[in-house]
C-alpha atoms as a PDB file:
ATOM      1  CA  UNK A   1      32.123  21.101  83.013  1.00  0.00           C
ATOM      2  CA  UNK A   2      28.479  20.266  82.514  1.00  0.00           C
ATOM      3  CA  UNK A   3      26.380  17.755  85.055  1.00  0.00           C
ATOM      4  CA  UNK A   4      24.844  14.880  83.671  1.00  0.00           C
ATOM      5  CA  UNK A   5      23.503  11.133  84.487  1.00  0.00           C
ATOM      6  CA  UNK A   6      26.508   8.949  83.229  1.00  0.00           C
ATOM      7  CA  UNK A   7      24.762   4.935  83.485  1.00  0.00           C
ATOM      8  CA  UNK A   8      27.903   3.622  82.481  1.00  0.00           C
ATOM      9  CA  UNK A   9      30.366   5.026  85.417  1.00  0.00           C
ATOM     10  CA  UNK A  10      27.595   3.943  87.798  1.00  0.00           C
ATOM     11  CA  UNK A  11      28.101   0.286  86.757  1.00  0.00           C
ATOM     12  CA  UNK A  12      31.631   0.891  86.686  1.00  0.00           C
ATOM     13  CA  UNK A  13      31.705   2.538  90.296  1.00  0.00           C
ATOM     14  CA  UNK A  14      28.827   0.277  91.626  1.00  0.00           C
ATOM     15  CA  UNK A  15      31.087  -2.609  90.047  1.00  0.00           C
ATOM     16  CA  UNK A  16      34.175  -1.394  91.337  1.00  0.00           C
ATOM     17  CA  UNK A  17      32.920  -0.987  95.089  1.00  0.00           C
ATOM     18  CA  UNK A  18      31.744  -4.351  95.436  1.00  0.00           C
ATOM     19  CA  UNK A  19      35.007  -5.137  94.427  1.00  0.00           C
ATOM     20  CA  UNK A  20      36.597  -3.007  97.152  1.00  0.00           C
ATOM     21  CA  UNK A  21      34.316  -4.308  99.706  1.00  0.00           C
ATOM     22  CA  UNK A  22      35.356  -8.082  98.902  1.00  0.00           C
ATOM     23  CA  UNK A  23      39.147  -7.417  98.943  1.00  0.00           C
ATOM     24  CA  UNK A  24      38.492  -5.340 102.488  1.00  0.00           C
ATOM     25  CA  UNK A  25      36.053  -8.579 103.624  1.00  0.00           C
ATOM     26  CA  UNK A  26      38.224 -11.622 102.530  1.00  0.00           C
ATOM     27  CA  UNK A  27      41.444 -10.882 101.359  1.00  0.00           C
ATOM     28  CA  UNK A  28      44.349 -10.539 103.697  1.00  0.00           C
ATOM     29  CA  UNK A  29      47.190 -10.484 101.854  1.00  0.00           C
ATOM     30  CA  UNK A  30      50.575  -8.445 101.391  1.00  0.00           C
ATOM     31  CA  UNK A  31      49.887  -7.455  97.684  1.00  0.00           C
ATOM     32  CA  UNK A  32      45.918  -7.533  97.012  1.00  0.00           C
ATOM     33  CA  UNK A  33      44.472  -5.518  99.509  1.00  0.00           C
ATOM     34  CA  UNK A  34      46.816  -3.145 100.043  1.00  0.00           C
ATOM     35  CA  UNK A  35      48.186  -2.233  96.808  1.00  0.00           C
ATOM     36  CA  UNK A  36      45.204  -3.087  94.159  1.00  0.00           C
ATOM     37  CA  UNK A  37      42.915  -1.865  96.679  1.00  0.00           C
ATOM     38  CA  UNK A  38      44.583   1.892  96.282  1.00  0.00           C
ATOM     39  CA  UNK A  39      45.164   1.262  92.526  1.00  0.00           C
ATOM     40  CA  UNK A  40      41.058   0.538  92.559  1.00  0.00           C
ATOM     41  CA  UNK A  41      40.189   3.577  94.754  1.00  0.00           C
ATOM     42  CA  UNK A  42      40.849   6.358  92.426  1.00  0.00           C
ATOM     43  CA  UNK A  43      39.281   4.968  89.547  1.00  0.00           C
ATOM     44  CA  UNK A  44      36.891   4.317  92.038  1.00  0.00           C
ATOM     45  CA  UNK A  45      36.445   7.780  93.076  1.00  0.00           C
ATOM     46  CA  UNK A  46      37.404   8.943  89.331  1.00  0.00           C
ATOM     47  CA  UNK A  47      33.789   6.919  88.469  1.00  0.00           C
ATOM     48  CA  UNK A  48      32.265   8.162  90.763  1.00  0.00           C
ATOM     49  CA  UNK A  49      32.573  11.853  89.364  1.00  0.00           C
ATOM     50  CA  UNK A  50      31.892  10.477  86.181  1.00  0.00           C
ATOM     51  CA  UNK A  51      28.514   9.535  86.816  1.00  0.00           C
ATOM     52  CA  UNK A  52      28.033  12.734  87.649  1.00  0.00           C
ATOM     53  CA  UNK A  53      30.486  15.178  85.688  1.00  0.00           C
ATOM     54  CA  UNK A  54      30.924  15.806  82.103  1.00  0.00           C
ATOM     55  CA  UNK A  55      34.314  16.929  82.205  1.00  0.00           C
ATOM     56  CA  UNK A  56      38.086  16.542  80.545  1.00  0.00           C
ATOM     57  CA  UNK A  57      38.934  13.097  81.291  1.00  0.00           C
ATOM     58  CA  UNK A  58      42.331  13.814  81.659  1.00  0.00           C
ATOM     59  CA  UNK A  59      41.868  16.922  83.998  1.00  0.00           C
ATOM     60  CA  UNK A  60      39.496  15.068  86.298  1.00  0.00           C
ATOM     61  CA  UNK A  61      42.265  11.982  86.806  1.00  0.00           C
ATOM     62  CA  UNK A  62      45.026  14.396  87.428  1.00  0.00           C
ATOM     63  CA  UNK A  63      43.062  16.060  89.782  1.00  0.00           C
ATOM     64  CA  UNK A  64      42.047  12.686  91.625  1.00  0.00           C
ATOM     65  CA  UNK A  65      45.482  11.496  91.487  1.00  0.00           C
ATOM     66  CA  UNK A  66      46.810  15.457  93.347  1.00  0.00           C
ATOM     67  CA  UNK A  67      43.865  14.527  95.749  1.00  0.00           C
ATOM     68  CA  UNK A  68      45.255  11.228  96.398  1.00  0.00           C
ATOM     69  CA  UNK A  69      48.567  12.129  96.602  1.00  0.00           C
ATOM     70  CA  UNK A  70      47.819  15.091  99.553  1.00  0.00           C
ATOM     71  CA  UNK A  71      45.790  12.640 101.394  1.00  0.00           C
ATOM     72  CA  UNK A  72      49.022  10.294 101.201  1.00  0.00           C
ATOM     73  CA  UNK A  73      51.216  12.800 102.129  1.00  0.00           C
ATOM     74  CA  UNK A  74      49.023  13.876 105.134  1.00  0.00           C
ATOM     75  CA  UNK A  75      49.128   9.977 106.108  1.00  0.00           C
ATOM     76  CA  UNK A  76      52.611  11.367 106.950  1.00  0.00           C
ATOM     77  CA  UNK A  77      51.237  14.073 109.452  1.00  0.00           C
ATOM     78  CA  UNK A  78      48.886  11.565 111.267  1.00  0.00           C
ATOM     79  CA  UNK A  79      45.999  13.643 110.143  1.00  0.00           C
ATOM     80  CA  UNK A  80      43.968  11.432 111.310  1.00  0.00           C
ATOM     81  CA  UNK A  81      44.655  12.147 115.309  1.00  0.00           C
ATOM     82  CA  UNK A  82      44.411  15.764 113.995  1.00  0.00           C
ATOM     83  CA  UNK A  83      40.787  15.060 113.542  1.00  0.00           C
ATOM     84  CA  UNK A  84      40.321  12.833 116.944  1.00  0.00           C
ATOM     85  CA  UNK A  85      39.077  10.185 114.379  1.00  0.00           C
ATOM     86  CA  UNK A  86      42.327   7.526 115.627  1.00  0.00           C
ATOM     87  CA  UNK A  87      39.618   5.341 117.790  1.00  0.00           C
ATOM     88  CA  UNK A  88      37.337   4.778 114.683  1.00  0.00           C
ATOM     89  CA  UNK A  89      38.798   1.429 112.576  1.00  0.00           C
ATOM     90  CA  UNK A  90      36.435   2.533 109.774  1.00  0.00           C
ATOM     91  CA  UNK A  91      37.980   5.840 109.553  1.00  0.00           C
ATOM     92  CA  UNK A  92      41.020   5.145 110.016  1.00  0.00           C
ATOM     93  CA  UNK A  93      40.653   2.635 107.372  1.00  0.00           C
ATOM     94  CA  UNK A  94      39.217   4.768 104.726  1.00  0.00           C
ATOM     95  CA  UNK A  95      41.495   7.914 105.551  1.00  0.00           C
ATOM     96  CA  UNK A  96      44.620   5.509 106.302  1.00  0.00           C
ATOM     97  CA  UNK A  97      47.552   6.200 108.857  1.00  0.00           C
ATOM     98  CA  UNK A  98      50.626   5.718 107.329  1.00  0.00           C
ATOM     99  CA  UNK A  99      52.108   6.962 104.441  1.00  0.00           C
ATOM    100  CA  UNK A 100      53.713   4.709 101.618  1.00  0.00           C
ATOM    101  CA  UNK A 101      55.459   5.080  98.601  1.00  0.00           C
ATOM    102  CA  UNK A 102      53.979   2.122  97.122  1.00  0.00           C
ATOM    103  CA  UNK A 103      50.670   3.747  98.199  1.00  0.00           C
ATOM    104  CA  UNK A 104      52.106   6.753  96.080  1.00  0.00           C
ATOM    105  CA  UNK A 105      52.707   4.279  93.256  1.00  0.00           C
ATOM    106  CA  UNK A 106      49.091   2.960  93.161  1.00  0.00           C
ATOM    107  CA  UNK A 107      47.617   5.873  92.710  1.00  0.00           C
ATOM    108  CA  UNK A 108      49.730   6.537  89.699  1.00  0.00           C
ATOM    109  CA  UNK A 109      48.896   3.228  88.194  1.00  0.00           C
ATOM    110  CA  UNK A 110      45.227   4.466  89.155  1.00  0.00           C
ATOM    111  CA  UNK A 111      45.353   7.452  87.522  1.00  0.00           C
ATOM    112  CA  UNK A 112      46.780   5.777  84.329  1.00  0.00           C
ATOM    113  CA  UNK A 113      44.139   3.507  84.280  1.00  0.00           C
ATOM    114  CA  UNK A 114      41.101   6.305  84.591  1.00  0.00           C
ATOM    115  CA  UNK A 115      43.342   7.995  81.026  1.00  0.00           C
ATOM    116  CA  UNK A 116      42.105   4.582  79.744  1.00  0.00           C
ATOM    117  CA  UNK A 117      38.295   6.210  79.724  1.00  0.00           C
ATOM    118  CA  UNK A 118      38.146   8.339  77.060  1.00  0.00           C
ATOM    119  CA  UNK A 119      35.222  10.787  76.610  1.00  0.00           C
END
């Protein structure tokens, strides 16, 4: 693992957040937001480490999608009362409450798209 400027993955990433902040801005819907916007987030994050990482590809998704996957799990726990952060909307919005297995589902579909990135 070597760090590095990566252009690219900061035009993905910057391209890819603008995204996220549209779908959390003005769309309210049952499949959108709740499920592309998790599919989105770990190549999001997965971008994001790719700006500055050069890494395997394929080590650095799996990884994201483990991290993903714990935070899900911990959705379970109510983690976030754990850290006294259940009165914030923003955190609770970007650490989530409640666990899914769809959530579980778009992080796989996440991951498989970040294998799509080849070195």
């Amino acid at each position: 693992m070597k760090l590095t400027f990566n252009l690219k993955f900061l035009i993905i990433f910057i391209a890819i957040f603008i995204v996220e902040i549209l779908i959390a801005k003005y769309v309210h819907d049952a499949y959108i937001r709740p499920f592309g916007g998790d599919v989105l987030v770990v190549v999001l994050i997965y971008a994001f480490l790719r700006i500055f990482l050069k890494t395997n590809y394929k080590k650095l998704a799996f990884g994201i999608l483990i991290f993903s996957f714990i935070i899900e799990f911990l959705q379970a726990l109510h983690y976030v009362n754990w850290l006294g952060l259940q009165d914030s909307k923003f955190w609770s919005i970007v650490l989530g409450t409640y666990f899914s297995v769809y959530d579980l589902l778009a992080y796989f579909l996440g991951y498989l798209i970040c294998l799509l990135f080849k070195d």
